[in-house]
PDB file of N, CA and C in Angstrom:
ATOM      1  N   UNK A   1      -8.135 -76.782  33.548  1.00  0.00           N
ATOM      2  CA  UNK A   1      -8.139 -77.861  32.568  1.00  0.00           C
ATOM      3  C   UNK A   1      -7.086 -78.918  32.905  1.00  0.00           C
ATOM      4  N   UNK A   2      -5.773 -78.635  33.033  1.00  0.00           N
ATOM      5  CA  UNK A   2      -4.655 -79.739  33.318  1.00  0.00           C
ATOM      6  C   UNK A   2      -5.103 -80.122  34.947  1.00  0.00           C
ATOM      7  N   UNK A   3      -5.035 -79.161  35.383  1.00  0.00           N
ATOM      8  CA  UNK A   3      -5.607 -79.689  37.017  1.00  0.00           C
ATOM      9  C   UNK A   3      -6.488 -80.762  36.961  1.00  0.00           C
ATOM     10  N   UNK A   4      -7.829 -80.738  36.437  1.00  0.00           N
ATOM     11  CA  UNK A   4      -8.610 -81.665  35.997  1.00  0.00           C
ATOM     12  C   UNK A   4      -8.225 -83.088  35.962  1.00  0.00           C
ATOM     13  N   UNK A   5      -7.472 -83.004  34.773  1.00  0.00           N
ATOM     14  CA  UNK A   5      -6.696 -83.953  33.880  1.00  0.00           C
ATOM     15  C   UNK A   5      -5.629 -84.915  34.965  1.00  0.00           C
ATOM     16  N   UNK A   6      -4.802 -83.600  36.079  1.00  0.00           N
ATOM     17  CA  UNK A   6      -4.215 -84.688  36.660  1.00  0.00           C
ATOM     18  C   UNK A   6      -5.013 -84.964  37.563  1.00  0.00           C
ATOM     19  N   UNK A   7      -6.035 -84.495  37.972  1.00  0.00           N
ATOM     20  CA  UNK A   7      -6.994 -84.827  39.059  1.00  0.00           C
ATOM     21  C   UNK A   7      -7.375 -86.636  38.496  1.00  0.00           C
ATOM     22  N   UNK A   8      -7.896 -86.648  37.381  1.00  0.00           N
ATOM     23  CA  UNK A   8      -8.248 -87.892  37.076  1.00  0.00           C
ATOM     24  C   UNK A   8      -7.509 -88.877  36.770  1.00  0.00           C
ATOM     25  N   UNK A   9      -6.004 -88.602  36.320  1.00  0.00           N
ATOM     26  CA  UNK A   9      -5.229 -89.696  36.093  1.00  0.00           C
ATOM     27  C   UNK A   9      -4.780 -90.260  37.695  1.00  0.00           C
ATOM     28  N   UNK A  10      -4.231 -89.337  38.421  1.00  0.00           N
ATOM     29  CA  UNK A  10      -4.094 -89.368  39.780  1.00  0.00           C
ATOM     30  C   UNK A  10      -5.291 -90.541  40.576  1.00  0.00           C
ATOM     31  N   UNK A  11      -6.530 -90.547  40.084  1.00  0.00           N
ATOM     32  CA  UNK A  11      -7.967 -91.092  40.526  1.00  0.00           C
ATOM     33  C   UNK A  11      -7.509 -92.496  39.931  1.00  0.00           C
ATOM     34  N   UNK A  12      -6.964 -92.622  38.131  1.00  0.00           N
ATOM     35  CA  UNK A  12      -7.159 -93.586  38.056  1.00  0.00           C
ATOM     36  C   UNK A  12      -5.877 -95.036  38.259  1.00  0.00           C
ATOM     37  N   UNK A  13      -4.807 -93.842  38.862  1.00  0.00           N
ATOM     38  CA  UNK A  13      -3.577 -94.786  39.485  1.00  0.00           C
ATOM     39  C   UNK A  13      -4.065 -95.405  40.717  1.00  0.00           C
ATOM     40  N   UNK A  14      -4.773 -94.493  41.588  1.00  0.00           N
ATOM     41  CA  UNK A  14      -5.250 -95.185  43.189  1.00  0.00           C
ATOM     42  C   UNK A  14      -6.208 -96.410  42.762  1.00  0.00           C
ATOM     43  N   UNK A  15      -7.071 -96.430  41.819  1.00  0.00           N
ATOM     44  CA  UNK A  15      -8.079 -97.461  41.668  1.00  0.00           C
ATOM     45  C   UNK A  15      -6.901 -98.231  41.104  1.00  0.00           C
ATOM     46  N   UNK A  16      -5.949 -98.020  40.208  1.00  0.00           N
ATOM     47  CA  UNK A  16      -5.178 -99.555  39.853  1.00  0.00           C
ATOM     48  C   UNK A  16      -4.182-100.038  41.341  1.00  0.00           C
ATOM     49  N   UNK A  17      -4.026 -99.185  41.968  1.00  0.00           N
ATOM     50  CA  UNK A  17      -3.334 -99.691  43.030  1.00  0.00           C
ATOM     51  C   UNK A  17      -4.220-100.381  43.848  1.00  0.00           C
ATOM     52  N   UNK A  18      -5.423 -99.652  44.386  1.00  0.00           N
ATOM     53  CA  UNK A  18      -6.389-100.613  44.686  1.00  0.00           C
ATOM     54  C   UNK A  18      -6.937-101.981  44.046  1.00  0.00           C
ATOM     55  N   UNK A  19      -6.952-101.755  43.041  1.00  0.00           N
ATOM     56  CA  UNK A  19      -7.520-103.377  42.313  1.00  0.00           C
ATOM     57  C   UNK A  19      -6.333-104.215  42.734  1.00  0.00           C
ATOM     58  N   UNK A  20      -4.478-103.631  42.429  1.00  0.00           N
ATOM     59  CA  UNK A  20      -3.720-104.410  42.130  1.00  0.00           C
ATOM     60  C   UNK A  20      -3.706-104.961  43.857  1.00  0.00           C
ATOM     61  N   UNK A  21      -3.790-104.005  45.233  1.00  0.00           N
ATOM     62  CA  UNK A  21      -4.025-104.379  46.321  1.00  0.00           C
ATOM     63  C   UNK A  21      -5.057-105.606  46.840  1.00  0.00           C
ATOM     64  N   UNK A  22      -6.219-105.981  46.068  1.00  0.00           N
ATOM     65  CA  UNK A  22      -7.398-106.525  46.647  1.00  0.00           C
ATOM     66  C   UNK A  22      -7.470-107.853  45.815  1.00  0.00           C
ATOM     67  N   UNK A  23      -6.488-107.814  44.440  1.00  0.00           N
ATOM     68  CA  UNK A  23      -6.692-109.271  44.115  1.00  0.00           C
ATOM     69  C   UNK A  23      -5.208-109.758  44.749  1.00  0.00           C
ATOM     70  N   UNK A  24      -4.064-109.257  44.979  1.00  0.00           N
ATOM     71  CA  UNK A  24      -2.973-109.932  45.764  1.00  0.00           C
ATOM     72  C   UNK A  24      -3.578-110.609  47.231  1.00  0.00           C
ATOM     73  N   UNK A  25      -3.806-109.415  47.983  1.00  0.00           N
ATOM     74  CA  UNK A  25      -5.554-110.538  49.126  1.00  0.00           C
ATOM     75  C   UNK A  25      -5.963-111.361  48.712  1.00  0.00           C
ATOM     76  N   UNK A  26      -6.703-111.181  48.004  1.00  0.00           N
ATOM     77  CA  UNK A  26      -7.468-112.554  47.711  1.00  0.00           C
ATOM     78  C   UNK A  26      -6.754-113.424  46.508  1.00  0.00           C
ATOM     79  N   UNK A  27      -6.065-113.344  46.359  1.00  0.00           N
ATOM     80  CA  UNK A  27      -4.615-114.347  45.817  1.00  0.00           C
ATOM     81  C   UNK A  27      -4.414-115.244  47.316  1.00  0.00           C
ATOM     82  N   UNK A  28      -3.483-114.379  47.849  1.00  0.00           N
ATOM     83  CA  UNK A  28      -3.386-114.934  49.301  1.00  0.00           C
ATOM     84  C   UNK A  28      -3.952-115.537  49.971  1.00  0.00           C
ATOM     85  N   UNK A  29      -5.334-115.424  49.910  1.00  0.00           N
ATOM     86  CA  UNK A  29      -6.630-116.133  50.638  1.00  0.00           C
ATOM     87  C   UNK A  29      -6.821-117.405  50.373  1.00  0.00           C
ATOM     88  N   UNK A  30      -6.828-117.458  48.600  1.00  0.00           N
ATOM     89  CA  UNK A  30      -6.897-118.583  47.943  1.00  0.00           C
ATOM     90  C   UNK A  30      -5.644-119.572  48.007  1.00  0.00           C
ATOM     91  N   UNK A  31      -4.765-119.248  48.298  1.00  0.00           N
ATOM     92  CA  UNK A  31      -2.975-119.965  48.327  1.00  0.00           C
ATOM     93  C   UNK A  31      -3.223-120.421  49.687  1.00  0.00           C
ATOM     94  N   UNK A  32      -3.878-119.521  50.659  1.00  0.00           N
ATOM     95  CA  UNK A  32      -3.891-120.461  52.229  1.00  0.00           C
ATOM     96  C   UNK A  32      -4.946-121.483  51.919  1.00  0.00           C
ATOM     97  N   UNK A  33      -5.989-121.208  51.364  1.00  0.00           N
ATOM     98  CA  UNK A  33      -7.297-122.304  51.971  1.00  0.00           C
ATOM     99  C   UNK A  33      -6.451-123.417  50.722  1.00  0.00           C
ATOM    100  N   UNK A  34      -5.555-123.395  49.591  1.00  0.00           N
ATOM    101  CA  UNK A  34      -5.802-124.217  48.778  1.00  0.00           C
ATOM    102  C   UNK A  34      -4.579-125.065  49.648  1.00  0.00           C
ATOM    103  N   UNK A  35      -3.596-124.256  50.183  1.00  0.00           N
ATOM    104  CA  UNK A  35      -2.647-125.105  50.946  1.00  0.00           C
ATOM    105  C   UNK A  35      -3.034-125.805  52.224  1.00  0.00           C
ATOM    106  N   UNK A  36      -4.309-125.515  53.210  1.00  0.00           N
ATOM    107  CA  UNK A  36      -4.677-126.456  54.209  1.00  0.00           C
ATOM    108  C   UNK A  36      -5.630-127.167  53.679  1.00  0.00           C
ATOM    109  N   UNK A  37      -6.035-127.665  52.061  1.00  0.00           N
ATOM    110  CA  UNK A  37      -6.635-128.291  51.602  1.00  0.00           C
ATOM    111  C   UNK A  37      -5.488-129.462  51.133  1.00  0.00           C
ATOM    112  N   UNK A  38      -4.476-129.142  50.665  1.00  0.00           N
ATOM    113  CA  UNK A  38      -2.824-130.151  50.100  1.00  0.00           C
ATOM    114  C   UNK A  38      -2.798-130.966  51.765  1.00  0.00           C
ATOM    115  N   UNK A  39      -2.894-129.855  52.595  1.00  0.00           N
ATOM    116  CA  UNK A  39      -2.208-130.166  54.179  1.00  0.00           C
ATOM    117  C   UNK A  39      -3.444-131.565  54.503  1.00  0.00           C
ATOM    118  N   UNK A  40      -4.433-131.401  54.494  1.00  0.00           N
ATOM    119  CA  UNK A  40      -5.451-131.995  54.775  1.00  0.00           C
ATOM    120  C   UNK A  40      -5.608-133.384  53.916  1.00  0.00           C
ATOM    121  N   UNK A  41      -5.233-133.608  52.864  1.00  0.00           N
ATOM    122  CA  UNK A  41      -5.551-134.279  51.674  1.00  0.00           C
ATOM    123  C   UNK A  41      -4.020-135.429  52.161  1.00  0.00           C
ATOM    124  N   UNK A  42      -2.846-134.739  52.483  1.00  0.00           N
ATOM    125  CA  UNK A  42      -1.483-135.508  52.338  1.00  0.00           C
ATOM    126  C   UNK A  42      -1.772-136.163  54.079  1.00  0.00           C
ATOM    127  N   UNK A  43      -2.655-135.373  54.728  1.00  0.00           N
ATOM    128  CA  UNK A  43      -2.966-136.176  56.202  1.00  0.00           C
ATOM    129  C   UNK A  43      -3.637-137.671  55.888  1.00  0.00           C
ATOM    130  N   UNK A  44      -4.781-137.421  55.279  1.00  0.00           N
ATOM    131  CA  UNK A  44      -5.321-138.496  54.963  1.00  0.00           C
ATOM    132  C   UNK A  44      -4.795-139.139  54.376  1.00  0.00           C
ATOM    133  N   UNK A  45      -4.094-139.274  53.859  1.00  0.00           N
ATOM    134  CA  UNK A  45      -3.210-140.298  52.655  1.00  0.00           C
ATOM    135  C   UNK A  45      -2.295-141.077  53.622  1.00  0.00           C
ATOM    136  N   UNK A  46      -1.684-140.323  54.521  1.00  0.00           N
ATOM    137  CA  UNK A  46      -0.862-141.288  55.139  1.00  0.00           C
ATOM    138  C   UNK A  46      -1.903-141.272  56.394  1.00  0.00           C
ATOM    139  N   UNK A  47      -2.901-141.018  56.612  1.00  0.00           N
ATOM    140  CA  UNK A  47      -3.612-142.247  57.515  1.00  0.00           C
ATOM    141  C   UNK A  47      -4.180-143.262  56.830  1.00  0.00           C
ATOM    142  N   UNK A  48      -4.645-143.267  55.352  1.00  0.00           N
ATOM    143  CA  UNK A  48      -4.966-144.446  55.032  1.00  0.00           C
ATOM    144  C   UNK A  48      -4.036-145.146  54.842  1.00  0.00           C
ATOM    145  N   UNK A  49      -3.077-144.580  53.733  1.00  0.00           N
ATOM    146  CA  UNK A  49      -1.577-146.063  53.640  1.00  0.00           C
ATOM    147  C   UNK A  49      -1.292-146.911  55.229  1.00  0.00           C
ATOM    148  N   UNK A  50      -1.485-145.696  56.147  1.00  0.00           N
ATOM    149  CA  UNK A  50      -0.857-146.610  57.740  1.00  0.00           C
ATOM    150  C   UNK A  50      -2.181-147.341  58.041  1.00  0.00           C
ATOM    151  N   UNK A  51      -3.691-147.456  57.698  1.00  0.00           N
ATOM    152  CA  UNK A  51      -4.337-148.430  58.178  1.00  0.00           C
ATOM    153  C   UNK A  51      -4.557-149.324  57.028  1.00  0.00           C
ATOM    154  N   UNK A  52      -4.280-148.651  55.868  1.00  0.00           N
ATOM    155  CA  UNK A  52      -4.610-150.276  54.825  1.00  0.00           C
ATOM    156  C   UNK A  52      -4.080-151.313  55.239  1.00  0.00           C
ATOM    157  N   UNK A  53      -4.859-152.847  55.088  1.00  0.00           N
ATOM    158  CA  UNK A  53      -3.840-153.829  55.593  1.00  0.00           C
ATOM    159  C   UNK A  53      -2.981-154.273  54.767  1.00  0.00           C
ATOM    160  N   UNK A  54      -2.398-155.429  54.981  1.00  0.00           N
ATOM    161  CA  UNK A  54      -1.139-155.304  54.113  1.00  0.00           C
ATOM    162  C   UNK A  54      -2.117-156.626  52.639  1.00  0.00           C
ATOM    163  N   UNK A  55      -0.975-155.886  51.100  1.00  0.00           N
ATOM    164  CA  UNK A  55      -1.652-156.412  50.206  1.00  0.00           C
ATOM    165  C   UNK A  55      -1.729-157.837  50.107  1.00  0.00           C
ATOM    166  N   UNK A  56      -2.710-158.115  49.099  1.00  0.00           N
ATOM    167  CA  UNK A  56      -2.917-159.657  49.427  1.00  0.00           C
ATOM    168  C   UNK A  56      -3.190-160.175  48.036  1.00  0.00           C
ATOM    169  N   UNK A  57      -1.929-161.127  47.938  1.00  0.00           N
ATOM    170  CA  UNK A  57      -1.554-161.690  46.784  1.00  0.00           C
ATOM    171  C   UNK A  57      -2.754-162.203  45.788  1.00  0.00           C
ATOM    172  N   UNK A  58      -2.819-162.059  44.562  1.00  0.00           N
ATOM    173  CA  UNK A  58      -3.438-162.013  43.341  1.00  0.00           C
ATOM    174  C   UNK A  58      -4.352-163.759  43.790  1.00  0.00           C
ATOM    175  N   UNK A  59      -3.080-164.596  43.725  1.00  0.00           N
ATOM    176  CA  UNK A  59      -2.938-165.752  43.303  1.00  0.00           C
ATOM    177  C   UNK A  59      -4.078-166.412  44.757  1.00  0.00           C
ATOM    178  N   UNK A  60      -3.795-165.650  45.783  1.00  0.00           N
ATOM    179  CA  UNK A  60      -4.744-166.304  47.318  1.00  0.00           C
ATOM    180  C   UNK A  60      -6.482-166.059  47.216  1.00  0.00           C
ATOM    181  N   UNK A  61      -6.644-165.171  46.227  1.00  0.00           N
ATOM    182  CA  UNK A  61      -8.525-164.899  46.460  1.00  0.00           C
ATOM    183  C   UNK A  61      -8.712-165.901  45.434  1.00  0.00           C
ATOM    184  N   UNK A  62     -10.173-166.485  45.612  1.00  0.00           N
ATOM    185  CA  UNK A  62     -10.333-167.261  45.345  1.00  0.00           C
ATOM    186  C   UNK A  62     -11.778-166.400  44.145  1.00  0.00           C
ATOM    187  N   UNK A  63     -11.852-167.262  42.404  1.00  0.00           N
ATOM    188  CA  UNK A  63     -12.257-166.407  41.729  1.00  0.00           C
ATOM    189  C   UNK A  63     -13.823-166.845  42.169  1.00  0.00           C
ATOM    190  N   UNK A  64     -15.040-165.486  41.583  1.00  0.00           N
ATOM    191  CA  UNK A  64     -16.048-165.308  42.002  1.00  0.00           C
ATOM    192  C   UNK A  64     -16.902-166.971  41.509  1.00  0.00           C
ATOM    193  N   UNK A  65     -17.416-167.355  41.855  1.00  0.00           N
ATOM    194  CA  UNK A  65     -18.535-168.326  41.659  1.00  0.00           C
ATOM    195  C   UNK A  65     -19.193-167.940  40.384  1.00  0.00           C
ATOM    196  N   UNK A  66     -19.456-168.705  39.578  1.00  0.00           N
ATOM    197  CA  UNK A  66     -20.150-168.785  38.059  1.00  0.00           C
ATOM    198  C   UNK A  66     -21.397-169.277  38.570  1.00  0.00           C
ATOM    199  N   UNK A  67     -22.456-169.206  37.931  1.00  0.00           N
ATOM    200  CA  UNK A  67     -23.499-169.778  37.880  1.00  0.00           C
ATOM    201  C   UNK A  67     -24.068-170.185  36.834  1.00  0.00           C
TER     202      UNK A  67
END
């Protein structure tokens, strides 16, 4: 009867160690792809700021045509 008993509590520490094992993984998984997604996102940003041309004053465009 107690044998049993620790037989199954014993069963149900390995499954919490396992669960607590397989979402820290895939924690991890998600922290890399979301960080070469930041990495990727802050690339582009400063390739666009370095090819935007430079701004161009309010007062120089000329307003749209009325009809």
């Amino acid at each position: 009867m107690w044998r049993q008993v620790l037989i199954i509590l014993a069963l149900m520490v390995l499954a919490g160690v396992l669960g607590v094992a397989v979402t820290m993984y895939t924690y991890e998984e998600r922290l890399q792809a979301l960080d070469a997604r930041v990495t990727l996102f802050e690339t582009l940003r400063i390739e666009a700021v370095v090819t935007d041309p430079p701004n161009v004053e309010p007062e120089s465009i000329s307003p749209p045509l009325m009809y």
